[in-house]
PDB file of N, CA and C in Angstrom:
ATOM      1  N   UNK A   1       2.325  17.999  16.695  1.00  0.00           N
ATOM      2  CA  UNK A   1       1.475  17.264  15.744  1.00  0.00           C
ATOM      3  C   UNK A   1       2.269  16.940  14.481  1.00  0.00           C
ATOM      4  N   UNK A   2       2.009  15.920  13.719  1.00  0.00           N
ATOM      5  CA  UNK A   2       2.983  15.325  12.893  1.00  0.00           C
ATOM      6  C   UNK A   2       2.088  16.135  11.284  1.00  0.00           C
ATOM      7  N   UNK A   3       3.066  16.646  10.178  1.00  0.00           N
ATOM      8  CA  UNK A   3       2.628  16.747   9.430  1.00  0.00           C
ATOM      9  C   UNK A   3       1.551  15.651   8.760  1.00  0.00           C
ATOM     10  N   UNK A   4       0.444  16.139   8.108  1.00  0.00           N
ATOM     11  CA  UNK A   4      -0.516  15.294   7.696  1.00  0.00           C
ATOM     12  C   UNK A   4       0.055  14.668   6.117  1.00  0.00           C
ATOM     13  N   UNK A   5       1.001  15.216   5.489  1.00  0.00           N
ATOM     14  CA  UNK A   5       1.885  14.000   4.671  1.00  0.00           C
ATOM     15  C   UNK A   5       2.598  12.848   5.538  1.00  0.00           C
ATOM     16  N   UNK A   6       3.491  13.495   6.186  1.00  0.00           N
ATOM     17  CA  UNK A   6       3.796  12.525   7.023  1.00  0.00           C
ATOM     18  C   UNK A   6       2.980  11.361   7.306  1.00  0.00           C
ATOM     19  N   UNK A   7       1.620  11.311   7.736  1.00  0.00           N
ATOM     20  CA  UNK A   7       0.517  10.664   7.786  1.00  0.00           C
ATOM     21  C   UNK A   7       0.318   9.678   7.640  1.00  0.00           C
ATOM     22  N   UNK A   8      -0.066  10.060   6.382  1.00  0.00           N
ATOM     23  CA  UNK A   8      -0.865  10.271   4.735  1.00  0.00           C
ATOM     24  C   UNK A   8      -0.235   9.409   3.931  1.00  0.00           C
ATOM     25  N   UNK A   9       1.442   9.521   3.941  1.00  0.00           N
ATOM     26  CA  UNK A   9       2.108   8.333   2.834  1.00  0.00           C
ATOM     27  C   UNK A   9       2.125   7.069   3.627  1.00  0.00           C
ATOM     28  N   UNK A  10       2.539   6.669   4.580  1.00  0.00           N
ATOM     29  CA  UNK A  10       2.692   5.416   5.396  1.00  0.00           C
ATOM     30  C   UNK A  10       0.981   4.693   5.144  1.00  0.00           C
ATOM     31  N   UNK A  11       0.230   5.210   5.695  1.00  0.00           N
ATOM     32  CA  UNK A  11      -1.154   4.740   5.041  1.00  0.00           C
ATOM     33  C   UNK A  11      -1.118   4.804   3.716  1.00  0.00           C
ATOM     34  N   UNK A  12      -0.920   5.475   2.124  1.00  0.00           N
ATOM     35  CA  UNK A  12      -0.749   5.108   1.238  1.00  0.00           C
ATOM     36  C   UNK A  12      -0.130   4.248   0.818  1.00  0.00           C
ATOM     37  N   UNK A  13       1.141   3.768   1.197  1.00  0.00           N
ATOM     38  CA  UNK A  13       2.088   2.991   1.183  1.00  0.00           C
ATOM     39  C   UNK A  13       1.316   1.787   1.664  1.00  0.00           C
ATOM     40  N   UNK A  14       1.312   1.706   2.822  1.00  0.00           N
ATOM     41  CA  UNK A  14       0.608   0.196   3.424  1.00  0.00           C
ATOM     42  C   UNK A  14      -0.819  -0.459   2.304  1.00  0.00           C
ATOM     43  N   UNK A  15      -1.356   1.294   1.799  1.00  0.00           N
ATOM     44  CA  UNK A  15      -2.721   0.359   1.082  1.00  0.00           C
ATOM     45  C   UNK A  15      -2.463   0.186  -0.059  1.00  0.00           C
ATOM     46  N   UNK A  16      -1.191   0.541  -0.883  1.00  0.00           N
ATOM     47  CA  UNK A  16      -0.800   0.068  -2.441  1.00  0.00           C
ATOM     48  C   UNK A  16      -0.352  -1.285  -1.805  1.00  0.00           C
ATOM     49  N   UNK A  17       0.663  -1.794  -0.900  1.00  0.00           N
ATOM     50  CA  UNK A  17       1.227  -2.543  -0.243  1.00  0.00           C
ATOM     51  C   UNK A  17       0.335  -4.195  -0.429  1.00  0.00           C
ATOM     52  N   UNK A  18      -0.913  -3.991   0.019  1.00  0.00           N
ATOM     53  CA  UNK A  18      -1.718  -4.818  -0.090  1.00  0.00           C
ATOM     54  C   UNK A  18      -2.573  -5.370  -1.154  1.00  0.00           C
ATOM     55  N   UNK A  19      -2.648  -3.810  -1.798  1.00  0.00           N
ATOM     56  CA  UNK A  19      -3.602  -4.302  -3.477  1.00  0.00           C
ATOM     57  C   UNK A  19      -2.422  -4.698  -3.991  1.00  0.00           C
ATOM     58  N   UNK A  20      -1.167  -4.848  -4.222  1.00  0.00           N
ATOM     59  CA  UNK A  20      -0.269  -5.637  -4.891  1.00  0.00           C
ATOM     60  C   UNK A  20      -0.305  -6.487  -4.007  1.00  0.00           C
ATOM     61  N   UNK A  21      -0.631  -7.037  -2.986  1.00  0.00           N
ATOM     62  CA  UNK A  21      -0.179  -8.505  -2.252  1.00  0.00           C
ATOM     63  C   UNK A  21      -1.294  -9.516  -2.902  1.00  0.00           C
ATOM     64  N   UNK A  22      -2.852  -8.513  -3.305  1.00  0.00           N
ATOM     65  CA  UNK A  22      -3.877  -9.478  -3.608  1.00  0.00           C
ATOM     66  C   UNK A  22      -3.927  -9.769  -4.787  1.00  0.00           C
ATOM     67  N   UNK A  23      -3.093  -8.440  -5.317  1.00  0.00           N
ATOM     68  CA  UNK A  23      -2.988  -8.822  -6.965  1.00  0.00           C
ATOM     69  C   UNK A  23      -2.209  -9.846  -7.042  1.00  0.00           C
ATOM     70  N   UNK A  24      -0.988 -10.351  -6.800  1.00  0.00           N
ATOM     71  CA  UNK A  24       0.029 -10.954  -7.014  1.00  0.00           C
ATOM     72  C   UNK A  24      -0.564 -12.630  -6.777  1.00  0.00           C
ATOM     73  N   UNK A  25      -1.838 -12.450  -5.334  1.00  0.00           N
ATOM     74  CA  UNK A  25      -2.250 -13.620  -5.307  1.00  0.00           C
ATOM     75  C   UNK A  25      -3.310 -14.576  -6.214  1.00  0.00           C
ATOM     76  N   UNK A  26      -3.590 -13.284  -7.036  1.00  0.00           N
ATOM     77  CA  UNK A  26      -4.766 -13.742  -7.996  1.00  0.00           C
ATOM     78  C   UNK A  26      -4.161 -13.831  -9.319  1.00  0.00           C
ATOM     79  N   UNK A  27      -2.806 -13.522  -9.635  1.00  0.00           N
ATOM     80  CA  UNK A  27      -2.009 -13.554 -10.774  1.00  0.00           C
ATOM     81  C   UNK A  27      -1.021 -14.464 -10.307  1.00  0.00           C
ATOM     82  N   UNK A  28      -0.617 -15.539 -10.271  1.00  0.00           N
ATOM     83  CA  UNK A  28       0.210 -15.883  -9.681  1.00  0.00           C
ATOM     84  C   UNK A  28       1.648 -15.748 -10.422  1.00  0.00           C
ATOM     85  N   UNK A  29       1.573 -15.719 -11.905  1.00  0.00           N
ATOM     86  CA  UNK A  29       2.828 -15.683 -13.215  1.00  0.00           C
ATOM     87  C   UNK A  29       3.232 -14.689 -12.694  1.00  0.00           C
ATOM     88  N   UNK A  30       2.745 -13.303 -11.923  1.00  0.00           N
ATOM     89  CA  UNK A  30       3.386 -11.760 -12.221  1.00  0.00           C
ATOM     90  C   UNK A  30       4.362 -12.000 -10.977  1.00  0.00           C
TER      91      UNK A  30
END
């Protein structure tokens, strides 16, 4: 079984990943 950090960051990662993709699309200057 894979540590639950292990997890845990790849899903964190992917979901900051995206709130900066939507931010970036609604800011377009940044």
């Amino acid at each position: 079984m894979p540590c639950p950090v292990e997890v845990g960051v790849p899903l964190w990662i992917e979901k900051w990943l995206n709130i900066l993709s939507i931010s970036s699309e609604r800011l377009p200057g940044m």
